[in-house]
C-alpha atoms as a PDB file:
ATOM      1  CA  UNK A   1      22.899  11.585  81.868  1.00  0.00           C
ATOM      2  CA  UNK A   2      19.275  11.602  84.024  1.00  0.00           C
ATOM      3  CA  UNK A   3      19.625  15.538  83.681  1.00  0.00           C
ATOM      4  CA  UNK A   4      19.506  14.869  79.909  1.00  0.00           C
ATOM      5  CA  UNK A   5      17.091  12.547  79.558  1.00  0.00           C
ATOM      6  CA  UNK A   6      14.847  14.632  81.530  1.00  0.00           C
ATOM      7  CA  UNK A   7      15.105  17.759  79.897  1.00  0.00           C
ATOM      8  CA  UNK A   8      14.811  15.467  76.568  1.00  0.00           C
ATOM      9  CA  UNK A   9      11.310  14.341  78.316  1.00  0.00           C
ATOM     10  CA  UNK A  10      10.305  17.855  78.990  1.00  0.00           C
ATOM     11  CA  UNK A  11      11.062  19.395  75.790  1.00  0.00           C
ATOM     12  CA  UNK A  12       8.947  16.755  74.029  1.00  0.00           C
ATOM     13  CA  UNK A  13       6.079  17.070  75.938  1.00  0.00           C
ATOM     14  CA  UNK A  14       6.545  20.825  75.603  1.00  0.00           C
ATOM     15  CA  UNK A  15       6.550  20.414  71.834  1.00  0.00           C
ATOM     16  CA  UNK A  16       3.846  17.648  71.754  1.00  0.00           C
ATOM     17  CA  UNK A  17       1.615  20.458  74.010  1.00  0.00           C
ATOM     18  CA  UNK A  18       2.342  23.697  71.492  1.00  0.00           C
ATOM     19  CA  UNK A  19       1.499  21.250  68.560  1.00  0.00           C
ATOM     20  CA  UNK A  20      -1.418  19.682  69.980  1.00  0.00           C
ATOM     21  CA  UNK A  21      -4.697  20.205  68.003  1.00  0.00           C
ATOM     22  CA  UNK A  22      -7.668  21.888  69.759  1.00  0.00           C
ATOM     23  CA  UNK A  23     -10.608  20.956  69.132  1.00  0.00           C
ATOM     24  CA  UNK A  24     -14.589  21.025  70.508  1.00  0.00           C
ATOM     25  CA  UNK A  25     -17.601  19.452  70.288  1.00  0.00           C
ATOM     26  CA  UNK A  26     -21.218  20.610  69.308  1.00  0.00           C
ATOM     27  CA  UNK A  27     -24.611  19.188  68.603  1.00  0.00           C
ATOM     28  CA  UNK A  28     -26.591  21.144  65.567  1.00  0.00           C
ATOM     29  CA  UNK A  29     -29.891  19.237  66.354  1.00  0.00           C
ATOM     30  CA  UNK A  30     -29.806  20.634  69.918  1.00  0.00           C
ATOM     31  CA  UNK A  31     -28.839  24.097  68.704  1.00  0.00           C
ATOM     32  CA  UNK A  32     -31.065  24.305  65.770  1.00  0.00           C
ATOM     33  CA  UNK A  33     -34.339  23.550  68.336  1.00  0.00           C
ATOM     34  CA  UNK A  34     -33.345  26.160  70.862  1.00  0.00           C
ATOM     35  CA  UNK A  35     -34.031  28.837  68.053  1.00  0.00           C
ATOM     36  CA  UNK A  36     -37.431  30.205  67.839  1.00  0.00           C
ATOM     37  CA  UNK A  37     -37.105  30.708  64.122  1.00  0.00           C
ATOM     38  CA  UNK A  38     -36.381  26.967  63.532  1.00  0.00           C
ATOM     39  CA  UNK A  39     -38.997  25.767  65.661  1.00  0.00           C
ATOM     40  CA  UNK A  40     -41.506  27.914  63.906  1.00  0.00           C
ATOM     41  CA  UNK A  41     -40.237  26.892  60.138  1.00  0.00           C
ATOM     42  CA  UNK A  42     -39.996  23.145  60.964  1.00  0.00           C
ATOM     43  CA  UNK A  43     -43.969  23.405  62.178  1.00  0.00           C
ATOM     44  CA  UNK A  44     -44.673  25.006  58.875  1.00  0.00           C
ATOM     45  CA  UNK A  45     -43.063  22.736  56.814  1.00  0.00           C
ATOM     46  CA  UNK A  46     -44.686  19.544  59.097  1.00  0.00           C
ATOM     47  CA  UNK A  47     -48.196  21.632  58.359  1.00  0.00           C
ATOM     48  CA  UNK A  48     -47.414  22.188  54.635  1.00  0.00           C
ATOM     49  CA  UNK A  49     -46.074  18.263  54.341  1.00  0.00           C
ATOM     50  CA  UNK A  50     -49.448  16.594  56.451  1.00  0.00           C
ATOM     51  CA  UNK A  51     -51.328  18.662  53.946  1.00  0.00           C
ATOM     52  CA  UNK A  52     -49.825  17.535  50.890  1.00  0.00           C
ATOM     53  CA  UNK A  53     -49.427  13.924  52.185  1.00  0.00           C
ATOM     54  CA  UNK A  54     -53.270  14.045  52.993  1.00  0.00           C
ATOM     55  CA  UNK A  55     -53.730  15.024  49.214  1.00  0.00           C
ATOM     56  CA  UNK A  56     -52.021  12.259  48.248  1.00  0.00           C
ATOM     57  CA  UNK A  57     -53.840   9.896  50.511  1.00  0.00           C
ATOM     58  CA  UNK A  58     -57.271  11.141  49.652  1.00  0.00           C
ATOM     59  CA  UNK A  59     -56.798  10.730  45.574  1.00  0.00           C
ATOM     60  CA  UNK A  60     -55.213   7.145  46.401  1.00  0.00           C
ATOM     61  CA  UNK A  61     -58.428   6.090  48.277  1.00  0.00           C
ATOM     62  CA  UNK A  62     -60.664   7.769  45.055  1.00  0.00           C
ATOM     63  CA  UNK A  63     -58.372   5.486  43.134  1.00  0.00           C
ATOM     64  CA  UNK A  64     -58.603   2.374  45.464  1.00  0.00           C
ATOM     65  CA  UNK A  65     -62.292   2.970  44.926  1.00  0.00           C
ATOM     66  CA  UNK A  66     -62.087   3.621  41.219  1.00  0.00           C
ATOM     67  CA  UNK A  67     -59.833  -0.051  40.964  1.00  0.00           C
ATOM     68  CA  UNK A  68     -62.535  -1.774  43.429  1.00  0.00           C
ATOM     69  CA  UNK A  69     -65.391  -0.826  40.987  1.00  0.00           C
ATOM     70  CA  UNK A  70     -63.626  -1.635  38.163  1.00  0.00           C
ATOM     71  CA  UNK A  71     -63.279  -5.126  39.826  1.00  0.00           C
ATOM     72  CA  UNK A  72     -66.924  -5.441  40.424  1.00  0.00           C
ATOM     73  CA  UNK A  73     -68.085  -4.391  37.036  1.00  0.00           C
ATOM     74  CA  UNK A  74     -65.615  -5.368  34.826  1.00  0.00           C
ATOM     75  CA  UNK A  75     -67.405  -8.668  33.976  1.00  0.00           C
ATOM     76  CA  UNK A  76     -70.338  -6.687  32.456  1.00  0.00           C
ATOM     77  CA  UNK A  77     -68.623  -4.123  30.657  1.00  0.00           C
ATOM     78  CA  UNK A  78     -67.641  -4.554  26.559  1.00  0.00           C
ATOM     79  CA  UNK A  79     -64.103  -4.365  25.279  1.00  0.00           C
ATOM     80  CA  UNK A  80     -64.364  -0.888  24.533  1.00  0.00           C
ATOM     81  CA  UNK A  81     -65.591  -0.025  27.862  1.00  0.00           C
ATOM     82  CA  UNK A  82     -63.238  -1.767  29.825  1.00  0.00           C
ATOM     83  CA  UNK A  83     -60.447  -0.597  28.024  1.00  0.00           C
ATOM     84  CA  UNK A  84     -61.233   3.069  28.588  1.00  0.00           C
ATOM     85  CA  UNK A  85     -61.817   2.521  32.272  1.00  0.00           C
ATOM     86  CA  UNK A  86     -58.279   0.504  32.271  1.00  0.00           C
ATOM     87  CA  UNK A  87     -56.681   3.941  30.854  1.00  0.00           C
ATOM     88  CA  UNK A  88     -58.579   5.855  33.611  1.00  0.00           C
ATOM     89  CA  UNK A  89     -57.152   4.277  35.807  1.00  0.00           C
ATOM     90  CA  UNK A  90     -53.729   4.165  34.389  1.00  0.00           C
ATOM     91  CA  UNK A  91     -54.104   7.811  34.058  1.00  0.00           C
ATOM     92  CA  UNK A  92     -55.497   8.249  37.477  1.00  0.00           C
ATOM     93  CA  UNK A  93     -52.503   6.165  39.222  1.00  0.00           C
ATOM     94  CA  UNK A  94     -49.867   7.941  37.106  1.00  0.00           C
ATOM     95  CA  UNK A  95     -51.557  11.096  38.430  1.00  0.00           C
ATOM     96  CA  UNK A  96     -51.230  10.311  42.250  1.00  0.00           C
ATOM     97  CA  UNK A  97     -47.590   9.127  41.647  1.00  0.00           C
ATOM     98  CA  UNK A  98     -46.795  12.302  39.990  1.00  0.00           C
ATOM     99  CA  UNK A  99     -47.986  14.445  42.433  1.00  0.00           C
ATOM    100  CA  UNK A 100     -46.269  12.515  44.964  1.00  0.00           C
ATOM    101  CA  UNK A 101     -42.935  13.023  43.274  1.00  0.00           C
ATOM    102  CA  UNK A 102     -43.645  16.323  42.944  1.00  0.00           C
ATOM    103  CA  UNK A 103     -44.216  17.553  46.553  1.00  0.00           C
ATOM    104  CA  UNK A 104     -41.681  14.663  48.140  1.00  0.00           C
ATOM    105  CA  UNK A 105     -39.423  13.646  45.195  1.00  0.00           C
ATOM    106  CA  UNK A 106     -35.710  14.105  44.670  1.00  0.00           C
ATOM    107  CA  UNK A 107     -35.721  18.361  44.879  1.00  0.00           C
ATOM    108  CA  UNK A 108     -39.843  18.271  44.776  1.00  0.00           C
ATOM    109  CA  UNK A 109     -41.764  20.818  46.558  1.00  0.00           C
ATOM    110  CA  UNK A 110     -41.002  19.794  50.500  1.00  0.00           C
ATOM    111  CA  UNK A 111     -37.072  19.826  49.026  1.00  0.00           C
ATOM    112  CA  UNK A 112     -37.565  23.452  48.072  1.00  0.00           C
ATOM    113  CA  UNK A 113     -39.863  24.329  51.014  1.00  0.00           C
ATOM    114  CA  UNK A 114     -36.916  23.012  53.493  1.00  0.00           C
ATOM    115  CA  UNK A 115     -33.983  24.992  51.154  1.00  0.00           C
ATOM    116  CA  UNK A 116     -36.401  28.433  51.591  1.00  0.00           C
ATOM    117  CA  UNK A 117     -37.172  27.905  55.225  1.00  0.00           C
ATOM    118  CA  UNK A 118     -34.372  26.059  56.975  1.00  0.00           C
ATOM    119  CA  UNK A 119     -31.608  26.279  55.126  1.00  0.00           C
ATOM    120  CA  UNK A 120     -31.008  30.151  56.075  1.00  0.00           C
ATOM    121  CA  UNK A 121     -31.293  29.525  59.500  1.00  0.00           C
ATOM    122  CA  UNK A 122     -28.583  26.355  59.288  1.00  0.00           C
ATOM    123  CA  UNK A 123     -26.224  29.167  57.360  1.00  0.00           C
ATOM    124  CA  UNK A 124     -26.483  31.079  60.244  1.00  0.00           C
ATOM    125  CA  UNK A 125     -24.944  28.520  62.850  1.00  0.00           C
ATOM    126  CA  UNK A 126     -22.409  27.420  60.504  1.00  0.00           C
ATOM    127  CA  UNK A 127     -21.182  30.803  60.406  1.00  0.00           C
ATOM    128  CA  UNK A 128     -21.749  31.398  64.841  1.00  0.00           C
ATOM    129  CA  UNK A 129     -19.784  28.037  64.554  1.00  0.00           C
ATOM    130  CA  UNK A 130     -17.061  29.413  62.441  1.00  0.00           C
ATOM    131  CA  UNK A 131     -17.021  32.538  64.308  1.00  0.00           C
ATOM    132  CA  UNK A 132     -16.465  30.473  67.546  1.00  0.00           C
ATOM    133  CA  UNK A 133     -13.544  28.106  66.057  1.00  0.00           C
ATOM    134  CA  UNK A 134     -11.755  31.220  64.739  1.00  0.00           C
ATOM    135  CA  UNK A 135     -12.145  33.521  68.334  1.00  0.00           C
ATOM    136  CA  UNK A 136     -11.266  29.973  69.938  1.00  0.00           C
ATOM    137  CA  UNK A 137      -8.752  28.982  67.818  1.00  0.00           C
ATOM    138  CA  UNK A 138     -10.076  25.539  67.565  1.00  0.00           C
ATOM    139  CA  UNK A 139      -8.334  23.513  64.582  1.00  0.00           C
ATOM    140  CA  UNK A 140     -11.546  21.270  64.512  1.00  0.00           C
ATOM    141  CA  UNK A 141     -14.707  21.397  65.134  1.00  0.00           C
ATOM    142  CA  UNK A 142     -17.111  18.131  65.306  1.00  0.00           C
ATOM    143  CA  UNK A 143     -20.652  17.778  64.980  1.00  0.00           C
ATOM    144  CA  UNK A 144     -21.966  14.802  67.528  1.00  0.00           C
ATOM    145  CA  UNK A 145     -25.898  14.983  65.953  1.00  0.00           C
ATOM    146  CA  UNK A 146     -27.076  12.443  63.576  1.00  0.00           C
ATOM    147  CA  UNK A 147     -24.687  10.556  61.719  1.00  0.00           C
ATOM    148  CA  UNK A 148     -22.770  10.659  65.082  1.00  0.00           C
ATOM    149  CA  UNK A 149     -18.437  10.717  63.825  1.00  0.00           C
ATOM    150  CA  UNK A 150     -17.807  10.760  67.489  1.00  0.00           C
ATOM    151  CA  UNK A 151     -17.761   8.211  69.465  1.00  0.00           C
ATOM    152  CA  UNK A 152     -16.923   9.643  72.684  1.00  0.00           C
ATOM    153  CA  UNK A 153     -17.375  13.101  73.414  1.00  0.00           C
ATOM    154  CA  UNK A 154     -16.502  14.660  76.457  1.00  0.00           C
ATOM    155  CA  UNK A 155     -19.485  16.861  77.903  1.00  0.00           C
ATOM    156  CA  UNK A 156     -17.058  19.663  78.865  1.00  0.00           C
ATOM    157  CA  UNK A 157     -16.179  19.057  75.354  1.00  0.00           C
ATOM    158  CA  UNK A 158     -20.079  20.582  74.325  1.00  0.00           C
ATOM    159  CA  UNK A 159     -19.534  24.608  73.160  1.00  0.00           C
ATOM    160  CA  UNK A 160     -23.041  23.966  71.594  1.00  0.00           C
ATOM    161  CA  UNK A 161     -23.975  26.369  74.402  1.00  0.00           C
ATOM    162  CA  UNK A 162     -21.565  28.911  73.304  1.00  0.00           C
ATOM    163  CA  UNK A 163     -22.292  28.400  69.893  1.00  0.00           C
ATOM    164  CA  UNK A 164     -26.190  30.125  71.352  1.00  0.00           C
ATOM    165  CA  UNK A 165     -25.003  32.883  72.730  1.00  0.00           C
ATOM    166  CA  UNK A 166     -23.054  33.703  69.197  1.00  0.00           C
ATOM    167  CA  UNK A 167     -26.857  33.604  68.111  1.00  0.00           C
ATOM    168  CA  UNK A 168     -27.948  35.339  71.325  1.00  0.00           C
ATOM    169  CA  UNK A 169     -30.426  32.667  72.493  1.00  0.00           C
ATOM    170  CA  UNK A 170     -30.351  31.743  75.892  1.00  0.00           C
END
């Protein structure tokens, strides 16, 4: 009856061990700054952005300026005067908040910048990370970088190293 149970026992963890899922672990920050290419993009697009968000921050200040006179003077101007300062300045703050939608908004210009100069480069490790779960036969494969899903993560676990040398990056 022991000899039964045993071999029972061993055939289950037998099956358990052929059904198990493999998986590994990577970290797409860490491999997306060891690639020159990345690095190189995400200074242009920090340049291009500090240059547009100084745009934005110098007409704000002309219209800070513009509001601050308008304050001092108002008092001495007529109706019809004040009134078409009032829709300069409407005008002038609808301005600024259009441009700023424009280069930061919902798909604005950064949006596109990012789709044109990272995106390609993110294509290409999803597809070294494919290329590495099908050679590896991993079932899953988990990303531990922002938005961690992982709460524990085993550093032998890490093929993020691998994942370079797909890209041939030491």
């Amino acid at each position: 009856m022991h000899k039964k149970l045993f071999i029972l026992a061993l055939f289950l963890v037998f099956t358990a061990m052929s059904n198990a899922q493999r998986y590994a672990v990577i970290d797409s920050k860490y491999i997306l700054e060891k690639l020159a290419d990345y690095k190189t993009s995400q200074t242009k697009l920090d340049q291009i952005s500090n240059q547009w968000q100084l745009e934005i921050e110098k007409k704000q200040t002309e219209l800070d300026k513009m509001y601050k006179d308008y304050d001092a003077e108002q008092v001495m101007l007529s109706n019809e005067l004040r009134k078409k300062r009032e829709d300069e300045l409407f005008n002038r703050e609808k301005e600024v908040r259009d441009l700023q939608k424009k280069r930061f908004g919902f798909e604005g210009d950064l949006f596109k910048l990012r789709q044109e100069l990272i995106k390609p480069i993110q294509d290409r490790v999803y597809v070294a990370i494919q290329k590495l779960a099908i050679e590896r036969s991993y079932d899953f494969i988990l990303d531990k970088s922002e938005g961690i899903t992982v709460i524990f993560a085993d550093p032998k676990l890490d093929k993020s190293d691998e994942v370079l040398k797909f890209l041939s990056v030491k």
